[in-house]
C-alpha atoms as a PDB file:
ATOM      1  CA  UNK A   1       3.201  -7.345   9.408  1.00  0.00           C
ATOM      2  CA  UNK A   2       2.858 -10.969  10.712  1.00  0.00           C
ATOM      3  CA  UNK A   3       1.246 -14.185   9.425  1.00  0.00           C
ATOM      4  CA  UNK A   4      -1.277 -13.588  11.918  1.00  0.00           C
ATOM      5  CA  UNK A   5      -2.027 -10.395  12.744  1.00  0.00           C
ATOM      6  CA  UNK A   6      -5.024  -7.786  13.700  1.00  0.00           C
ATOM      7  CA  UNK A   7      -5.744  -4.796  11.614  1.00  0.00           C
ATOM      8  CA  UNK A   8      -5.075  -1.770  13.750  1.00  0.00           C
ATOM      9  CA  UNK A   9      -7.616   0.644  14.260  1.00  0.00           C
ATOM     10  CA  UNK A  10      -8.229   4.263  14.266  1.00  0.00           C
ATOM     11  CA  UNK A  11      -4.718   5.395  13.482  1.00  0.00           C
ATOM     12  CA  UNK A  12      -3.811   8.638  12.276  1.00  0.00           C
ATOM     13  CA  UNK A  13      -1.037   9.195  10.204  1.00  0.00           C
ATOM     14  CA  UNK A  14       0.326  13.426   9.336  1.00  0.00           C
ATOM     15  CA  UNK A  15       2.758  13.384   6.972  1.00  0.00           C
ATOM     16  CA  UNK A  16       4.513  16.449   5.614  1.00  0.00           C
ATOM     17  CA  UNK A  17       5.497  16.508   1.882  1.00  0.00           C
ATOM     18  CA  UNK A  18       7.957  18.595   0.480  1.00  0.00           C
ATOM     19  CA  UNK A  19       7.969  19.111  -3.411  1.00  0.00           C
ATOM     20  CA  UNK A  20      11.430  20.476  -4.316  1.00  0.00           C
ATOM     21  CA  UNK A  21      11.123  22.277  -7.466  1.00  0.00           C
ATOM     22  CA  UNK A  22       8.972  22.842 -10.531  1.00  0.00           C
ATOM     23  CA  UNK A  23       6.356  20.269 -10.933  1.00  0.00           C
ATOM     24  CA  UNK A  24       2.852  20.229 -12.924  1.00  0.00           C
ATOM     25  CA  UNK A  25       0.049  22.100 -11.525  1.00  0.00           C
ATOM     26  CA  UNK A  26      -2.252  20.786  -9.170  1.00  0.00           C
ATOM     27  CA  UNK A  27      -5.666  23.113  -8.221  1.00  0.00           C
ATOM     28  CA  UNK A  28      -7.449  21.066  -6.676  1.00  0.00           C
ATOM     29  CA  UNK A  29      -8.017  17.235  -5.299  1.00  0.00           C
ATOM     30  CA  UNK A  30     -10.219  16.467  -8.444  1.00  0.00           C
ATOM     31  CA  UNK A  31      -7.229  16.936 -10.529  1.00  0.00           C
ATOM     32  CA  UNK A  32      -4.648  15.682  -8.082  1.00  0.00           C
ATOM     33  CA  UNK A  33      -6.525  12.041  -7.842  1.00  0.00           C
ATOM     34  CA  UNK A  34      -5.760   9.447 -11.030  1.00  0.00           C
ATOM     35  CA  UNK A  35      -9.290   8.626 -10.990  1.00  0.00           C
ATOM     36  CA  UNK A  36      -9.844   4.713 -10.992  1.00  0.00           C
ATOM     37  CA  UNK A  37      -9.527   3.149 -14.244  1.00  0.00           C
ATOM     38  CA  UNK A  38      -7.391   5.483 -15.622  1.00  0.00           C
ATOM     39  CA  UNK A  39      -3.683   5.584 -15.991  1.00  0.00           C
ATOM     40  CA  UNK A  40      -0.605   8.211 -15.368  1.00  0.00           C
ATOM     41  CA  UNK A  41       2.468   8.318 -16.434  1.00  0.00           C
ATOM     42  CA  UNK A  42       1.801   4.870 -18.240  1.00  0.00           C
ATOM     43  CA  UNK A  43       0.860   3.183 -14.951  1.00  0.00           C
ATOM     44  CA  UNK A  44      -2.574   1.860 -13.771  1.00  0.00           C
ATOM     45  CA  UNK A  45      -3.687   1.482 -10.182  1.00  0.00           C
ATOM     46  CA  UNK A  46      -3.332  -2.584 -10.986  1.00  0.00           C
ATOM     47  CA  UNK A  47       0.292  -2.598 -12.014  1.00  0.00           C
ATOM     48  CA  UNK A  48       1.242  -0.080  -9.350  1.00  0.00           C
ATOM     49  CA  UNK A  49      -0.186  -2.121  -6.455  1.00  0.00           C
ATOM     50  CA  UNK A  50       2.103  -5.084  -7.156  1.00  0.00           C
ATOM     51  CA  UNK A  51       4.887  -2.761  -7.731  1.00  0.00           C
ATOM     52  CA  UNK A  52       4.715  -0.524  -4.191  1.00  0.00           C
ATOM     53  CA  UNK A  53       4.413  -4.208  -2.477  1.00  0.00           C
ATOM     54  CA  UNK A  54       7.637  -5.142  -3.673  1.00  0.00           C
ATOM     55  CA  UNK A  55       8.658  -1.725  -2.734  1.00  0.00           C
ATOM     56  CA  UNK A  56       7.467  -2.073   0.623  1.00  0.00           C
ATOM     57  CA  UNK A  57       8.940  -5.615   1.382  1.00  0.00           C
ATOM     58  CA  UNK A  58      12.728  -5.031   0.297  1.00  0.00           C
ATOM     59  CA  UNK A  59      13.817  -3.160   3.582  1.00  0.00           C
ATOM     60  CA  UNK A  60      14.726  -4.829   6.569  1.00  0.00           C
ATOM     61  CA  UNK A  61      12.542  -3.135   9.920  1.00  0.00           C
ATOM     62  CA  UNK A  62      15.587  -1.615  10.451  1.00  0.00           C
ATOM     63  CA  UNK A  63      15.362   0.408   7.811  1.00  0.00           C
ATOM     64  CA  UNK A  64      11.739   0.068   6.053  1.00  0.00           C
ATOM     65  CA  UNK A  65       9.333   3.328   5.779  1.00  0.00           C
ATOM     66  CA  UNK A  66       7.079   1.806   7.172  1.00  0.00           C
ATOM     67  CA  UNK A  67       8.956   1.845  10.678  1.00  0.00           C
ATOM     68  CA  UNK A  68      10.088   5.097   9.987  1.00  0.00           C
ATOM     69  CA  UNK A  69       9.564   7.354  13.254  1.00  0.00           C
ATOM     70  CA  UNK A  70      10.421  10.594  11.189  1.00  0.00           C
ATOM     71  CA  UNK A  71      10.745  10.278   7.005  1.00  0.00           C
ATOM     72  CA  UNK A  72      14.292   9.506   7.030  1.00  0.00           C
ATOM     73  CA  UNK A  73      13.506   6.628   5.221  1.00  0.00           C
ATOM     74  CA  UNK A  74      10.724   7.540   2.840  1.00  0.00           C
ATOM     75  CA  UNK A  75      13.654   7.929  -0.311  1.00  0.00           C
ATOM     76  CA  UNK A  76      14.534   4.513  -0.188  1.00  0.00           C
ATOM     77  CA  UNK A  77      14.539   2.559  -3.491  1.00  0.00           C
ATOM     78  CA  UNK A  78      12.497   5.135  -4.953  1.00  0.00           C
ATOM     79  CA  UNK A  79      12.784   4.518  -8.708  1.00  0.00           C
ATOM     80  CA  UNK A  80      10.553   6.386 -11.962  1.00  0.00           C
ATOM     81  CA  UNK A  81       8.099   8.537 -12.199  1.00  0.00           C
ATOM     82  CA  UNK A  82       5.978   7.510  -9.499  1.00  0.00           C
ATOM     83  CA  UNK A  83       7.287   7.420  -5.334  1.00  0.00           C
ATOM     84  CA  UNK A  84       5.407   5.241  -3.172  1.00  0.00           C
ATOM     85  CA  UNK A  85       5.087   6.081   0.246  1.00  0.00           C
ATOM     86  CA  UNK A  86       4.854   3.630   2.996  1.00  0.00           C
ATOM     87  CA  UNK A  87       2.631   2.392   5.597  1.00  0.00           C
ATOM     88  CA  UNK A  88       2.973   2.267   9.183  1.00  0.00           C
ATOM     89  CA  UNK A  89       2.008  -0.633  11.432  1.00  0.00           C
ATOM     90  CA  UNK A  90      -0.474   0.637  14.219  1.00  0.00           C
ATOM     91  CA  UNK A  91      -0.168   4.069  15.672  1.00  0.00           C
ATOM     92  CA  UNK A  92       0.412   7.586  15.054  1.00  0.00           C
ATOM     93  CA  UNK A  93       3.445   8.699  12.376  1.00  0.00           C
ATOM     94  CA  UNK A  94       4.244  11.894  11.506  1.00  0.00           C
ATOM     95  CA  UNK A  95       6.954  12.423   8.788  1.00  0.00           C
ATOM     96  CA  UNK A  96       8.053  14.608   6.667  1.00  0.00           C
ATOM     97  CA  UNK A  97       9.383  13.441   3.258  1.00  0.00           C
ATOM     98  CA  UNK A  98      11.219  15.675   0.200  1.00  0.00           C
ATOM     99  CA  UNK A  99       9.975  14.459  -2.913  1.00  0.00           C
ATOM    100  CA  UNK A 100      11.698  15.269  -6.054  1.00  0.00           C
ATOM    101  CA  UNK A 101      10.154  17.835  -8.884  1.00  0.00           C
ATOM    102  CA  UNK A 102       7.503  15.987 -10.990  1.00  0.00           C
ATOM    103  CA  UNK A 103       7.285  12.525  -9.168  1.00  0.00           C
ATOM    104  CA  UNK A 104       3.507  11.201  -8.431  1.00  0.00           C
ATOM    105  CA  UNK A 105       2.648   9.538  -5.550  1.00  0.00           C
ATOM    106  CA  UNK A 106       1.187   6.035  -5.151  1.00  0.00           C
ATOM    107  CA  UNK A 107      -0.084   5.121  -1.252  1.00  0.00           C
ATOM    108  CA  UNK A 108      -2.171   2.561   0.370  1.00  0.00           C
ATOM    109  CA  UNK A 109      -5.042   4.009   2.541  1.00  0.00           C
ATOM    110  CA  UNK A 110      -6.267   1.000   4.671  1.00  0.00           C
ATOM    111  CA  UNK A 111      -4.159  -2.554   4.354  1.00  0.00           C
ATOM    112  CA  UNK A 112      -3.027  -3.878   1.510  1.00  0.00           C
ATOM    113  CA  UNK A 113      -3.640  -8.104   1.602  1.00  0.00           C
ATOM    114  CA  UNK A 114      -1.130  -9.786   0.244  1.00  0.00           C
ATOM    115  CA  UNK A 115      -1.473 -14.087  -0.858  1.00  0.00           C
ATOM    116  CA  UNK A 116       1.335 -15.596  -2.319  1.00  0.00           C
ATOM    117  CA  UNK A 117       1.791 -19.120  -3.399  1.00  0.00           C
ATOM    118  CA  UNK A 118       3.154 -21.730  -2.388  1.00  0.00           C
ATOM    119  CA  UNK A 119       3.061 -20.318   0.929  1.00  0.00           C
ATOM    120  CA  UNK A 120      -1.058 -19.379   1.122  1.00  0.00           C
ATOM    121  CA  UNK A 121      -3.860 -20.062   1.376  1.00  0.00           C
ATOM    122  CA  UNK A 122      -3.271 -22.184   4.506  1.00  0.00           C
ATOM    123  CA  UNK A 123      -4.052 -25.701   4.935  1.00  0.00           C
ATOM    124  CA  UNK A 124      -7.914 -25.939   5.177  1.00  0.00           C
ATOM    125  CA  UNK A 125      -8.868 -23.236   3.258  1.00  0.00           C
ATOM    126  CA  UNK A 126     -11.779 -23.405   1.291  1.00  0.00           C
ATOM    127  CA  UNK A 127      -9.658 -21.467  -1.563  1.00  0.00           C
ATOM    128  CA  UNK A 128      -7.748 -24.618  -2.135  1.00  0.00           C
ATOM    129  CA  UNK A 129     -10.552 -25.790  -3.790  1.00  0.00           C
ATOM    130  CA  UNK A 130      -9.925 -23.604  -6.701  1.00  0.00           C
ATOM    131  CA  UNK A 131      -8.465 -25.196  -9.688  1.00  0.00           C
ATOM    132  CA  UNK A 132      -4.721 -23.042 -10.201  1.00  0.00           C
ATOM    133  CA  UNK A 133      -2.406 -21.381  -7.579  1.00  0.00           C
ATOM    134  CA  UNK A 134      -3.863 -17.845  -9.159  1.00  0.00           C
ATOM    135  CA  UNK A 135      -7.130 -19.130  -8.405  1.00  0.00           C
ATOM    136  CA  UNK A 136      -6.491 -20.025  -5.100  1.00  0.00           C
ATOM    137  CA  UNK A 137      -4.268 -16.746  -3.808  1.00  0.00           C
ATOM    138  CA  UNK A 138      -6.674 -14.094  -5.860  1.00  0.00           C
ATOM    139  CA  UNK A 139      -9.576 -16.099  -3.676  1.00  0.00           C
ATOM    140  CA  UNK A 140      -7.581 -15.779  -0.138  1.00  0.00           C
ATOM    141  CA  UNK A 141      -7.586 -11.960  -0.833  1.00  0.00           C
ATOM    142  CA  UNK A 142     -10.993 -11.378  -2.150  1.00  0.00           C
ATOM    143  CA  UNK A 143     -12.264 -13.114   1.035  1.00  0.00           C
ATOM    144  CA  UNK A 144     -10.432 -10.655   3.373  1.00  0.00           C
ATOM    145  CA  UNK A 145     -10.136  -7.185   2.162  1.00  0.00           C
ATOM    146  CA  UNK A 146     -12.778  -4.901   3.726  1.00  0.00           C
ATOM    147  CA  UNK A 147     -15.866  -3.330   3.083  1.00  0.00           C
ATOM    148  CA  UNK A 148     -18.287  -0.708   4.040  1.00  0.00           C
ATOM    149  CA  UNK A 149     -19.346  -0.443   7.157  1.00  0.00           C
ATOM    150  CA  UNK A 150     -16.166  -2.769   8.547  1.00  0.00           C
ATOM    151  CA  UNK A 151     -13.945  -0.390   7.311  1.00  0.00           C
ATOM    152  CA  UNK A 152     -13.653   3.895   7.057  1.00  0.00           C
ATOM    153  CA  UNK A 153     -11.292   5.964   5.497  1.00  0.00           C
ATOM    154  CA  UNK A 154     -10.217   9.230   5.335  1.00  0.00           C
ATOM    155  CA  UNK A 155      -7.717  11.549   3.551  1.00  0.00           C
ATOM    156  CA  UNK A 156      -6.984  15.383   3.844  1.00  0.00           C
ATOM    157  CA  UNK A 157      -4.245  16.766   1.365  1.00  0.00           C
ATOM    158  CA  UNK A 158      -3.452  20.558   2.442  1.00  0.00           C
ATOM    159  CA  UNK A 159      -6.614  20.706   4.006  1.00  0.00           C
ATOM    160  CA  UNK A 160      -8.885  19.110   1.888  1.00  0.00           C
ATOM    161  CA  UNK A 161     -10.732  15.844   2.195  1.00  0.00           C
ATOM    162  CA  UNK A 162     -10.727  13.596  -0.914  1.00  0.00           C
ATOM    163  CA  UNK A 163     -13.925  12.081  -1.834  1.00  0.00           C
ATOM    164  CA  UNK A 164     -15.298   8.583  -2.911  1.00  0.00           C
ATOM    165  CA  UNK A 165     -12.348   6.752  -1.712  1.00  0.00           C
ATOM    166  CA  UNK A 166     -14.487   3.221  -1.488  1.00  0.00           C
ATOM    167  CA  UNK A 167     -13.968   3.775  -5.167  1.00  0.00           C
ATOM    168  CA  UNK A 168     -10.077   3.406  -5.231  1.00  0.00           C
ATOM    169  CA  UNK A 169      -9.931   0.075  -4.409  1.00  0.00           C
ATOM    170  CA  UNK A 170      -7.390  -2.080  -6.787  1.00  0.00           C
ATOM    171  CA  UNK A 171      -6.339  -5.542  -7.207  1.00  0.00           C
ATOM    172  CA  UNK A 172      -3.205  -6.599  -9.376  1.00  0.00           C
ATOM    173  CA  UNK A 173      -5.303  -8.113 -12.784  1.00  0.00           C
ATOM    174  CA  UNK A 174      -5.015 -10.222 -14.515  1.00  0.00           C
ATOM    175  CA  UNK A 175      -2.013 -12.760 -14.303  1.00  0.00           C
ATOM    176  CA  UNK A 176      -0.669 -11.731 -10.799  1.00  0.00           C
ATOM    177  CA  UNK A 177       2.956 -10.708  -9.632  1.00  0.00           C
ATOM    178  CA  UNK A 178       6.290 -12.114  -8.785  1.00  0.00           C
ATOM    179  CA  UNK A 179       6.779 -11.264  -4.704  1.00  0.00           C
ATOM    180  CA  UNK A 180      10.178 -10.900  -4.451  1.00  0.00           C
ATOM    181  CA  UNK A 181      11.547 -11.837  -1.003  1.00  0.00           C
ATOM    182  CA  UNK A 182      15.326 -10.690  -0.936  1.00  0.00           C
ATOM    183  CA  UNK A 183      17.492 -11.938   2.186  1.00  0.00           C
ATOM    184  CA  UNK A 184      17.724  -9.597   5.226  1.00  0.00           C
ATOM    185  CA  UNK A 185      14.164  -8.244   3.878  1.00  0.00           C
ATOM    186  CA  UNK A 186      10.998  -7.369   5.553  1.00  0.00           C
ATOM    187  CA  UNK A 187       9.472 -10.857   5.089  1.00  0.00           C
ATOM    188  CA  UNK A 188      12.397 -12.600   6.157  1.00  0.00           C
ATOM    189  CA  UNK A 189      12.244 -10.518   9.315  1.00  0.00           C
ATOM    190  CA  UNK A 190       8.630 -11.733   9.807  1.00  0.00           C
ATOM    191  CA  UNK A 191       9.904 -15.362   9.314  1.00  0.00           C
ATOM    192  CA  UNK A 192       9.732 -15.941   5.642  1.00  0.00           C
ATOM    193  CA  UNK A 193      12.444 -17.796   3.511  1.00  0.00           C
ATOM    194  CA  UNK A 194      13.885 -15.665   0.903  1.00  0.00           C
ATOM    195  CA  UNK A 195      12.992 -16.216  -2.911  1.00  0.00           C
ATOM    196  CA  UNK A 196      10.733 -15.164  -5.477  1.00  0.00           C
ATOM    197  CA  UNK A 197       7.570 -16.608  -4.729  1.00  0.00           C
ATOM    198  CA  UNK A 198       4.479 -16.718  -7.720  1.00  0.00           C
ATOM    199  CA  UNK A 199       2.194 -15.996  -8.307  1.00  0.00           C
ATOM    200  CA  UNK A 200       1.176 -13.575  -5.747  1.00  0.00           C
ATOM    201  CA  UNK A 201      -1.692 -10.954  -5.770  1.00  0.00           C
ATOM    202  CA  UNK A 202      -2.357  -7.717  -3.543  1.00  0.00           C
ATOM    203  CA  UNK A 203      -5.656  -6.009  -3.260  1.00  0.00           C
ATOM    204  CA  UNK A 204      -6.408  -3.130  -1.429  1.00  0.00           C
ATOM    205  CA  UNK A 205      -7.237   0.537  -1.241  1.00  0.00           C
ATOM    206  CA  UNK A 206      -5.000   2.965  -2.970  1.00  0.00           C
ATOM    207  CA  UNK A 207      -4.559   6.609  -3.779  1.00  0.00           C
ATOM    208  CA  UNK A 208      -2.600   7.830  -6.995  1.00  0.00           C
ATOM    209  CA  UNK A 209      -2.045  11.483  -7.079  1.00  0.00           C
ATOM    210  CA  UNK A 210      -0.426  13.690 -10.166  1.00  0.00           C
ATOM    211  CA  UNK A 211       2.718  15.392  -9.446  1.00  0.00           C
ATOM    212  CA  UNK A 212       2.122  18.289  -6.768  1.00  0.00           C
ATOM    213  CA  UNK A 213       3.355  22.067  -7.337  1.00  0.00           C
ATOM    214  CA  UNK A 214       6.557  22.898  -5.377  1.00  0.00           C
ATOM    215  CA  UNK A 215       6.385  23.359  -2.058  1.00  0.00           C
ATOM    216  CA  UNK A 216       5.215  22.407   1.356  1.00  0.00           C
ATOM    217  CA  UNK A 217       2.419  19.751   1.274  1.00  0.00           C
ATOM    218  CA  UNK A 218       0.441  17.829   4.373  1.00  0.00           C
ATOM    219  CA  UNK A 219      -0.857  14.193   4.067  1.00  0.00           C
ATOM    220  CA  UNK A 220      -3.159  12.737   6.584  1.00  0.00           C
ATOM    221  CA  UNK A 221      -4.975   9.846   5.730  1.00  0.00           C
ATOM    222  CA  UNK A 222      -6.911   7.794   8.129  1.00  0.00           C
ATOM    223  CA  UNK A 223      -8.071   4.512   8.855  1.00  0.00           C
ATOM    224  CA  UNK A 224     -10.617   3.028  11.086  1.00  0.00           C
ATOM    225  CA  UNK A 225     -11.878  -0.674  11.030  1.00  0.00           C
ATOM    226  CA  UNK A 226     -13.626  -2.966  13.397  1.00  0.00           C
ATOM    227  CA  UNK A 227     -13.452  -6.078  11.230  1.00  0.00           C
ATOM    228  CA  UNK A 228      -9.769  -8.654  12.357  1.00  0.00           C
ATOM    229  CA  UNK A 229      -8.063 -10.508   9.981  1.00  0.00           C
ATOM    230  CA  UNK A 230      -8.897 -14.312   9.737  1.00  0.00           C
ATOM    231  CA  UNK A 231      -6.106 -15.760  11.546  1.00  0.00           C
ATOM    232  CA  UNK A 232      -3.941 -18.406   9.442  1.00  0.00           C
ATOM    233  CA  UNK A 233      -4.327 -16.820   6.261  1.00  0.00           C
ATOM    234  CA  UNK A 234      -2.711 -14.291   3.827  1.00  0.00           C
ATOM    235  CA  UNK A 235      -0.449 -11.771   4.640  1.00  0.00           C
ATOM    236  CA  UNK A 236      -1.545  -8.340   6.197  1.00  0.00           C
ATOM    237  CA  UNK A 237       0.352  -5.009   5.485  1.00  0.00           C
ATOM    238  CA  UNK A 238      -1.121  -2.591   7.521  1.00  0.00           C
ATOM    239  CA  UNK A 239      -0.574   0.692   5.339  1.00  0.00           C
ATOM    240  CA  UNK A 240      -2.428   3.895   5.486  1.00  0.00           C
ATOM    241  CA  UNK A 241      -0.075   5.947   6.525  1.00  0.00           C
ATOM    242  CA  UNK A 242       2.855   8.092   4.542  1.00  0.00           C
ATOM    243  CA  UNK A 243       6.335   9.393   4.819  1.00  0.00           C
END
């Protein structure tokens, strides 16, 4: 995750989840998937996408999921009823995670773009043309996250490809979120002071599922896109796949 960075491209991510006791019942991916608009365990796609970017920053590299070569990782600051799993940044993962009894899972499937004020848009945007920070940060990410045919996902849970995933797309509405940039965090690893910054809003693709029944589980989402990021804008967190 850098200032300036290229989205990777066809990476592949197999993730192995383990459920470790009674949990609610889950037949098939129709009834796994929070559809879009709808909300679990109190939470909405919206609120949960600032929430697992806050998640995601807190780490340092040397111990964020998202650099995790294995799942050792993937319990860290897990908190509630839902347990985000992280992203990697370019390349092939394949973790295994234990997930406790009746927790749903919140992951990104392509990039998540994040804009944060003061520190975006950069200096010669067109976005700084809009009349409020929110204005101007919700701007800098509707200009950059992907569409079809720049972008194609993919994601197989235990065999079996969820559908419609252009559909899952979710932006934190409608007042934006508090980034919050703790020392000896991801961000200040990439070069970012420390400090709450607001407002800041991520957008992005995103897949909510209901708690799974107990046992062994396999994750594989997938990612493909042709499209870079315009250099010198907001931040890119590569995340599709999950520990």
């Amino acid at each position: 995750m850098k200032r300036h960075t290229k989205i990777w491209q066809s990476v592949v991510a197999v993730i192995g989840l383990m459920v470790v006791a009674a949990s609610a019942d889950a037949a098939g991916n129709s009834s796994r998937v929070v559809e879009p608009g709808q909300q679990f365990f109190g939470k909405s796609y919206h609120e949960l996408a600032s929430e697992w970017t806050n998640w995601l920053v807190v780490e340092p590299i040397a111990t964020n999921p998202a650099f995790d070569p294995d799942g050792r990782f993937c319990d860290r600051n897990q908190q509630g009823k839902v347990w985000f799993l992280a992203s990697t940044f370019g390349g092939i993962a394949n973790r295994t995670c234990e997930i406790p009894a009746g927790k749903a899972i919140f992951i990104s499937l392509g990039g998540v773009f994040v804009s944060f004020s003061p520190d975006f848009p950069a200096m010669g945007d067109p976005c700084l043309q809009m009349a409020t920070d929110l204005e101007q940060v919700r701007c800098d990410v509707n200009n950059d996250v992907p569409l079809a045919p720049n972008i194609s996902f993919e994601v197989i849970i235990d065999g079996v490809p969820v559908e419609d995933l252009f559909a899952f797309r979710a932006q934190r509405q409608p007042g934006g979120f508090t980034l919050r940039i703790p020392n000896q965090s991801l961000l200040t690893d990439f070069g970012f002071s420390a400090g709450n910054r607001s407002p800041a809003v991520a957008d992005g693709y995103f897949l909510f599922f209901k708690p799974l029944t107990p046992g062994e589980h396999t994750l594989q989402p997938h990612h493909d896109q042709s499209r870079p990021v315009r250099k010198g804008r907001q931040l890119y967190i590569d995340s599709f796949s999950t520990p």
